[in-house]
C-alpha atoms as a PDB file:
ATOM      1  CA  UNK A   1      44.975   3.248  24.245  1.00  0.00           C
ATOM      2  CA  UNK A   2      46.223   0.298  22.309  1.00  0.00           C
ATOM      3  CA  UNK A   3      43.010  -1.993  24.022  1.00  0.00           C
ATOM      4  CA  UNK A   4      40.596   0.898  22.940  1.00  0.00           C
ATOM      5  CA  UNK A   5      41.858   0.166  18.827  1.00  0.00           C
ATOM      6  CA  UNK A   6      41.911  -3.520  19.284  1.00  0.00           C
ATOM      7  CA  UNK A   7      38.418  -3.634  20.632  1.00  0.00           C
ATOM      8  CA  UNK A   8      37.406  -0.764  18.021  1.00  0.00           C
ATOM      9  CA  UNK A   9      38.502  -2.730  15.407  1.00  0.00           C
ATOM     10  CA  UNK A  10      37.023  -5.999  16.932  1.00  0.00           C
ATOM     11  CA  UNK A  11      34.004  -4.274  16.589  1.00  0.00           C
ATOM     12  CA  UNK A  12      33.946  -2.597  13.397  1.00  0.00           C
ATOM     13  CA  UNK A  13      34.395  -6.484  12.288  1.00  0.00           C
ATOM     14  CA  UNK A  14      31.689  -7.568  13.201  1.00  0.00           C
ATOM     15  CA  UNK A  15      29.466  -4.707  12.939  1.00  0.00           C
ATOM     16  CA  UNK A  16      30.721  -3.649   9.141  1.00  0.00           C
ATOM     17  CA  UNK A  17      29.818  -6.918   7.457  1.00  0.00           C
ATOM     18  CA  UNK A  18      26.012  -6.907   9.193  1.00  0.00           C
ATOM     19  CA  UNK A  19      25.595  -3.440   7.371  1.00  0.00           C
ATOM     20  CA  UNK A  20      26.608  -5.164   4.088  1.00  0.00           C
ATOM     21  CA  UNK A  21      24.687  -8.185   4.345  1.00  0.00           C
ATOM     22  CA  UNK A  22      21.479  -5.712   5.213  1.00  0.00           C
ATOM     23  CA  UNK A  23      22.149  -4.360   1.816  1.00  0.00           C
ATOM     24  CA  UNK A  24      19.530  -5.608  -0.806  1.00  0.00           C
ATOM     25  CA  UNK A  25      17.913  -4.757  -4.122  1.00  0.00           C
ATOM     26  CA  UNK A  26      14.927  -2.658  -3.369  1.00  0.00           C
ATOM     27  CA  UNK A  27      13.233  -4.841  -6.188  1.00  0.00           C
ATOM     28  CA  UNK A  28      14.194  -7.931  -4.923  1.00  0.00           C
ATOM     29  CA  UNK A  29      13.140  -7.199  -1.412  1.00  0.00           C
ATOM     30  CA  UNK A  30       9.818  -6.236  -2.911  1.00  0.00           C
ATOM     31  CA  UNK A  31       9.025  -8.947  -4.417  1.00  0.00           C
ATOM     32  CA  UNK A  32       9.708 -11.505  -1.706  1.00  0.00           C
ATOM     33  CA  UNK A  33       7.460  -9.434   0.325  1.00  0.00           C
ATOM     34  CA  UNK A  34       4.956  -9.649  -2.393  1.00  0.00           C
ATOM     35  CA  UNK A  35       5.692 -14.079  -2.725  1.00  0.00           C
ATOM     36  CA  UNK A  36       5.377 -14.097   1.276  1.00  0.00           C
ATOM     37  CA  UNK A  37       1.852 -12.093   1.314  1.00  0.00           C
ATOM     38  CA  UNK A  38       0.236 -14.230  -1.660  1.00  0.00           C
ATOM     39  CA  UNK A  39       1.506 -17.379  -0.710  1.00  0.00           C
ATOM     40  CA  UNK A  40       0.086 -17.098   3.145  1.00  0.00           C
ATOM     41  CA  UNK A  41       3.610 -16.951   4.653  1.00  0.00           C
ATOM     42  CA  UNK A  42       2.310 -16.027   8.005  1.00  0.00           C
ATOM     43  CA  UNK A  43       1.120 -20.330   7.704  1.00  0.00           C
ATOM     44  CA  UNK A  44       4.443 -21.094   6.053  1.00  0.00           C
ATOM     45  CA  UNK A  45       5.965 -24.431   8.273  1.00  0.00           C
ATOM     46  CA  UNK A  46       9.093 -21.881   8.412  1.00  0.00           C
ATOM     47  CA  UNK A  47       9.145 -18.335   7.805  1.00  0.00           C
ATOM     48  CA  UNK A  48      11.911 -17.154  10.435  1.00  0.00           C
ATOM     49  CA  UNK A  49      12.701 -13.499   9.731  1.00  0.00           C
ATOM     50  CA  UNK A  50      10.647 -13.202   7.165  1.00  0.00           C
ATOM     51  CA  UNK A  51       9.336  -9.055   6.968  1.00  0.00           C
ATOM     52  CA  UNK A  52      11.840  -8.327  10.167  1.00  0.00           C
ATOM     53  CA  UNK A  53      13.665  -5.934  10.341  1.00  0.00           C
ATOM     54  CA  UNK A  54      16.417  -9.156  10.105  1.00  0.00           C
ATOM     55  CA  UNK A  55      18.547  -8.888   6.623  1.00  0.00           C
ATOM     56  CA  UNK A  56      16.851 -10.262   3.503  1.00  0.00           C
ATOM     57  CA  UNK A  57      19.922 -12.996   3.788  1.00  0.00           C
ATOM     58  CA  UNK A  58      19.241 -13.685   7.134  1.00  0.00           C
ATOM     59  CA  UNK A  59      15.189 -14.551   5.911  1.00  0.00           C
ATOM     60  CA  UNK A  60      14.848 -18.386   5.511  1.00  0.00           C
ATOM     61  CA  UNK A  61      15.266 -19.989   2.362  1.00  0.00           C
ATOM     62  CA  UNK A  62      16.526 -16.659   0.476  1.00  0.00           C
ATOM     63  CA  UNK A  63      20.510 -16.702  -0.578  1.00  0.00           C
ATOM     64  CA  UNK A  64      22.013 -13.036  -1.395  1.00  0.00           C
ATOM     65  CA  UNK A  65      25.042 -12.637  -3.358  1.00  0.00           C
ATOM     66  CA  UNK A  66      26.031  -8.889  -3.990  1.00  0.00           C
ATOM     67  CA  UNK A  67      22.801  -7.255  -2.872  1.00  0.00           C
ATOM     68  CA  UNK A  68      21.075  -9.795  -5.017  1.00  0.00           C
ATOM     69  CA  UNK A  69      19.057 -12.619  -4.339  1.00  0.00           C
ATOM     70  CA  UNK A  70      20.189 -15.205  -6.106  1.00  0.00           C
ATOM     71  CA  UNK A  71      17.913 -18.305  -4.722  1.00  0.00           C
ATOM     72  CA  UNK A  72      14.699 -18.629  -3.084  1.00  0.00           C
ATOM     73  CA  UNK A  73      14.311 -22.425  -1.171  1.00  0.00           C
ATOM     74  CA  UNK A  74      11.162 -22.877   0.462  1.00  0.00           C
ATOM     75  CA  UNK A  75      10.643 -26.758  -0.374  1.00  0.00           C
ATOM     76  CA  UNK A  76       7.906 -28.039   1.599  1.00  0.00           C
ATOM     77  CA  UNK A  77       7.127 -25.212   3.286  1.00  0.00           C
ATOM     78  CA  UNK A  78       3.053 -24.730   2.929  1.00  0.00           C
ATOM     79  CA  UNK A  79       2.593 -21.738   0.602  1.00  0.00           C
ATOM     80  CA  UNK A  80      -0.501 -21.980  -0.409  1.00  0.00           C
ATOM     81  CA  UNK A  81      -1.912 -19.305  -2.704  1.00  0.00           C
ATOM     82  CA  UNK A  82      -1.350 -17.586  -5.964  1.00  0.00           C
ATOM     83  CA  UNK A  83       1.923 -16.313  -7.447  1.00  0.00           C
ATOM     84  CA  UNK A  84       1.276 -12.725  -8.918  1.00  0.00           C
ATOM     85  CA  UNK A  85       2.507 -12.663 -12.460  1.00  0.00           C
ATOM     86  CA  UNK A  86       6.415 -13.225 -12.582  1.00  0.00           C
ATOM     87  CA  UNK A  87       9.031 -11.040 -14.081  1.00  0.00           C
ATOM     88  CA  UNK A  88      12.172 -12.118 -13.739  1.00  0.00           C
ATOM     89  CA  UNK A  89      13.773 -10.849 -17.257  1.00  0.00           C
ATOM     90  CA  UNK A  90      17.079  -8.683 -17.297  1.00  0.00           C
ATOM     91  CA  UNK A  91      18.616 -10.697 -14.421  1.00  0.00           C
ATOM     92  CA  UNK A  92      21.395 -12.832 -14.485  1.00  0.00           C
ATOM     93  CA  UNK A  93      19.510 -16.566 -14.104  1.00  0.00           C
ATOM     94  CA  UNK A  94      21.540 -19.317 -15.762  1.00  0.00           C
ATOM     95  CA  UNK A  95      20.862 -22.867 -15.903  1.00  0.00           C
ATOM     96  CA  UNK A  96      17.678 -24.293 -16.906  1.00  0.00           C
ATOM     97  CA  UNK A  97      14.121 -23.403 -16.375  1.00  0.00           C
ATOM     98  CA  UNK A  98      12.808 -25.344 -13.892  1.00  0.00           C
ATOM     99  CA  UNK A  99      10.162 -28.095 -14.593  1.00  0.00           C
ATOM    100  CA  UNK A 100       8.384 -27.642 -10.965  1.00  0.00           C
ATOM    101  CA  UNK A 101       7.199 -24.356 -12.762  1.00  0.00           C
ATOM    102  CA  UNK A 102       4.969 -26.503 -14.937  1.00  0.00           C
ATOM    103  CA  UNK A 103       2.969 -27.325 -11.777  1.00  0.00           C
ATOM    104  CA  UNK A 104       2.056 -23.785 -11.035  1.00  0.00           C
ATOM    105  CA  UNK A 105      -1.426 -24.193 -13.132  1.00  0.00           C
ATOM    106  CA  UNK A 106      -2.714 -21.160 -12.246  1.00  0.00           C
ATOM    107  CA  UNK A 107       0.824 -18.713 -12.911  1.00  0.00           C
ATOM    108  CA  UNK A 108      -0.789 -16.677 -16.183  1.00  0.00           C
ATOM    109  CA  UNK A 109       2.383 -14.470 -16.960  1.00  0.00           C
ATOM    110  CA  UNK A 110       6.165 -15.671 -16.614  1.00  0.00           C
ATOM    111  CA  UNK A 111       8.827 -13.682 -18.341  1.00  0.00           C
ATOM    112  CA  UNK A 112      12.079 -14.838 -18.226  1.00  0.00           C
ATOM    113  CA  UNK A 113      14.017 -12.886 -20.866  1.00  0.00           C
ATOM    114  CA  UNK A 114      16.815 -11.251 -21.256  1.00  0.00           C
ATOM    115  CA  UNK A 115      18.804 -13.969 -18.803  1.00  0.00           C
ATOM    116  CA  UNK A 116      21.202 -16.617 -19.459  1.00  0.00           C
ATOM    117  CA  UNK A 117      18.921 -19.727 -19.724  1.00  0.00           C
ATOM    118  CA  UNK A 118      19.300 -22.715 -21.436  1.00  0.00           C
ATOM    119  CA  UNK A 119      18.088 -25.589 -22.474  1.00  0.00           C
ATOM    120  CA  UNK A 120      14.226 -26.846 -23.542  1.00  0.00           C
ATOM    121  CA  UNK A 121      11.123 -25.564 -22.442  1.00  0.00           C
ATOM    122  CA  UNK A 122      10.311 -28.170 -19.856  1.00  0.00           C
ATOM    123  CA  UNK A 123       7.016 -30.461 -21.173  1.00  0.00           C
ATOM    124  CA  UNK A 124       5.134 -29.898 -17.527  1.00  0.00           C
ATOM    125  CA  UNK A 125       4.590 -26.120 -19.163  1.00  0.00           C
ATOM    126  CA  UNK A 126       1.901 -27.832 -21.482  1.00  0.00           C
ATOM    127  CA  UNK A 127       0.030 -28.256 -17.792  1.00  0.00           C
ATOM    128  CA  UNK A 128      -0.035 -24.364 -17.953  1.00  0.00           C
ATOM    129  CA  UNK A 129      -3.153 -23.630 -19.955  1.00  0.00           C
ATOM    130  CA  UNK A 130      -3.693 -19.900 -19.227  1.00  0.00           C
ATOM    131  CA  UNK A 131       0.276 -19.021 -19.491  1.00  0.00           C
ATOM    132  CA  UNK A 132       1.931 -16.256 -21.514  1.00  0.00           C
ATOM    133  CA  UNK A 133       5.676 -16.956 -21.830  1.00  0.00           C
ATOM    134  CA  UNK A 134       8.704 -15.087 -22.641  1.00  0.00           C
ATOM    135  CA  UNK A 135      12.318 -16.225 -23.169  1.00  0.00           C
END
């Protein structure tokens, strides 16, 4: 009896944390799906577990922190397409705004408010002829 706990518990350890990792905003998930279709992520160089039915963490390049995702790292990875317009406000994003943003000429809406940004404006925005801003 004692063997059958030990390897219960054994695997209630491993199997517990997989259903919290698997655990994601609905919104989040959404919108990576969206990035990965608009971007040609079936062509990425990488795009292990991408739409799987793998855990959004377990997706390459995507960090989760409390059902969140908290950073997206495809550097040098091939998209190639168009970014529908961004929303991003009411999250918790800190730091700076990025200046690789300013080389997105064709992004038209970006709206970062309601964050925790700050800092400038980065100059490569005035690149971004056709954008409508918020912060």
């Amino acid at each position: 009896m004692k063997i059958f706990f030990t390897l219960i518990t054994i695997l209630l350890a491993f199997i517990i944390p997989s259903f919290i990792d698997a655990q994601v905003n609905k919104q989040d998930s959404l919108a990576l799906v969206d990035l990965y279709n608009s971007t040609g992520g079936l062509h990425w160089k990488n795009n292990t577990n991408w739409l799987t039915v793998n855990p959004v963490n377990k997706w390459y390049g995507i960090t989760v922190e409390k059902n969140r995702v908290v950073e997206i790292n495809l550097y040098f990875n091939q998209l190639n397409g168009s970014i529908s317009p961004a929303d991003l406000s009411n999250n918790k994003l800190t730091g700076s705004v990025s200046p690789g943003l300013g080389n997105l000429n064709i992004l038209e809406n970006l709206n970062l408010s309601h964050n925790c940004l700050t800092g400038n404006i980065p100059a490569t925005f005035s690149n971004l002829k056709h954008l409508n801003f918020w912060i």
